[in-house]
Protein backbone atom coordinates (compact mmCIF):
# COMPACT_ATOMS: atom_id res chain seq x y z
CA UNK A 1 197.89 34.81 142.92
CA UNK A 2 197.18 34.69 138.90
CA UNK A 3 193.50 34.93 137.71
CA UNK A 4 193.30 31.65 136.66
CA UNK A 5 193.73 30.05 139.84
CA UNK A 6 191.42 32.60 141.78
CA UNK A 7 189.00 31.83 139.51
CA UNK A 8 189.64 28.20 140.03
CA UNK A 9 188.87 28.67 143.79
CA UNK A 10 185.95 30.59 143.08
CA UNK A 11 184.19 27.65 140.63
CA UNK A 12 185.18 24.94 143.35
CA UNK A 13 183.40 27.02 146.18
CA UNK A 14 180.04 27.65 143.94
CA UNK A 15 180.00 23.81 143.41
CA UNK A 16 180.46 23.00 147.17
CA UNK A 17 177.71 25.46 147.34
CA UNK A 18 174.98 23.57 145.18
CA UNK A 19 173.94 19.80 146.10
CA UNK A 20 174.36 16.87 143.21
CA UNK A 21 171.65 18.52 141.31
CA UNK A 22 172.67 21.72 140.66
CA UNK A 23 170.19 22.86 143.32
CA UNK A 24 171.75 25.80 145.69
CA UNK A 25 169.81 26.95 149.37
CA UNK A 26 168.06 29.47 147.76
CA UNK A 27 166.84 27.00 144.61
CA UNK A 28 165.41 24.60 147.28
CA UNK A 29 163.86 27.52 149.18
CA UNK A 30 162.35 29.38 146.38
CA UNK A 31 161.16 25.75 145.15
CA UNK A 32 159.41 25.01 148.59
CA UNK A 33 157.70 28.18 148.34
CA UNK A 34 156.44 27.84 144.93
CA UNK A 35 155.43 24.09 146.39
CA UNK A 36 153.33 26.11 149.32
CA UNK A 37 151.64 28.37 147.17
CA UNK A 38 152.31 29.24 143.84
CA UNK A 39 150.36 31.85 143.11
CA UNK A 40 152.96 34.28 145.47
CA UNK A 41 154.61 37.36 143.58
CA UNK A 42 157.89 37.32 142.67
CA UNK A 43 158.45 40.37 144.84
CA UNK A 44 157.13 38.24 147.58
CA UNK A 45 158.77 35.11 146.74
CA UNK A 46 161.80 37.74 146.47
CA UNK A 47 161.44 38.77 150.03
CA UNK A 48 161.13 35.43 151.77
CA UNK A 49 164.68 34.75 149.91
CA UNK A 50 166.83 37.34 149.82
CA UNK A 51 166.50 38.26 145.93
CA UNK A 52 164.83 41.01 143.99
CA UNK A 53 161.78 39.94 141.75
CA UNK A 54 163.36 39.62 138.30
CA UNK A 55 166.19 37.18 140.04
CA UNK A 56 163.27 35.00 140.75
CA UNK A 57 161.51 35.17 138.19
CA UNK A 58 164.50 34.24 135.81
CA UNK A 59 164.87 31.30 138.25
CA UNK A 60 161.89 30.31 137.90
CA UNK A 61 162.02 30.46 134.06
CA UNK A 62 165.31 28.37 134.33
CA UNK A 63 163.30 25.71 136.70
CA UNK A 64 160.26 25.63 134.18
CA UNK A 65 162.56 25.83 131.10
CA UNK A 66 164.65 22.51 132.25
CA UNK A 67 161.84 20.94 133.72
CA UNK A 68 162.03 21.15 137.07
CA UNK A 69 158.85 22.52 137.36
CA UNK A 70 156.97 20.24 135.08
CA UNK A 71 153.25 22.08 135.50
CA UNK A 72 151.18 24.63 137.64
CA UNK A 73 147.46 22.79 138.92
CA UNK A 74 145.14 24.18 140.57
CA UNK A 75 143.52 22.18 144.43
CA UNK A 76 140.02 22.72 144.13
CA UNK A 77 137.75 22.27 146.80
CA UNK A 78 135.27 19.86 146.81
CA UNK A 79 132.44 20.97 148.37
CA UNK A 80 132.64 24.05 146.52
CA UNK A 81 132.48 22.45 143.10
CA UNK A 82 129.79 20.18 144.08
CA UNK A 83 131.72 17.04 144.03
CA UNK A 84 132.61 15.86 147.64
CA UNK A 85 132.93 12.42 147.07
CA UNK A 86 136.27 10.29 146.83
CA UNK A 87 136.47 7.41 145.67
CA UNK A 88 139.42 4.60 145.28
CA UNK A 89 139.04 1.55 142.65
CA UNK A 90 141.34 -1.27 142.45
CA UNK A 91 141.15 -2.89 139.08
CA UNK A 92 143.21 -6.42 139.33
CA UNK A 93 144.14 -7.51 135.69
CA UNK A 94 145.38 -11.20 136.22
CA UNK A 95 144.78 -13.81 133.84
């Protein structure tokens, strides 16, 4: 079998691999963890998917460099910032 066609094979297996946005297991993994909590380690993050911490961490890069991840924010907690009231307004702008 020549080069070019293993290689061929090889491409059309790492495609089958990823979904229709270029997302493979581990990307939607490592992305659910980051969701969770996203102040975990690399090494951490590392562990729970199978990779060593650079590999996730130049993930990571590639998901905040395309935009996948568009921003870190920070949940604070109400009570604790003296502000533990919610409130919803509905502004209705006909006529």
């Amino acid at each position: 079998m020549s080069f070019c066609k293993i290689r061929k094979i090889s491409n059309e297996v790492q495609m089958t691999l990823k979904d229709n946005q270029g997302l493979d297991a581990i990307d939607r993994k490592l992305l659910g963890l980051l969701c969770e909590d996203a102040e975990q380690s690399y090494a951490t993050l590392g562990d729970k998917v199978g990779l060593s911490a650079p590999a996730v961490h130049e993930r990571v890069k590639r998901y905040k460099a395309t935009g996948r991840i568009s921003s870190v924010t920070a949940q604070l907690d109400p009570t604790m910032t003296g502000k533990p009231f919610l409130a919803f307004l509905h502004v209705d702008t006909t006529g």
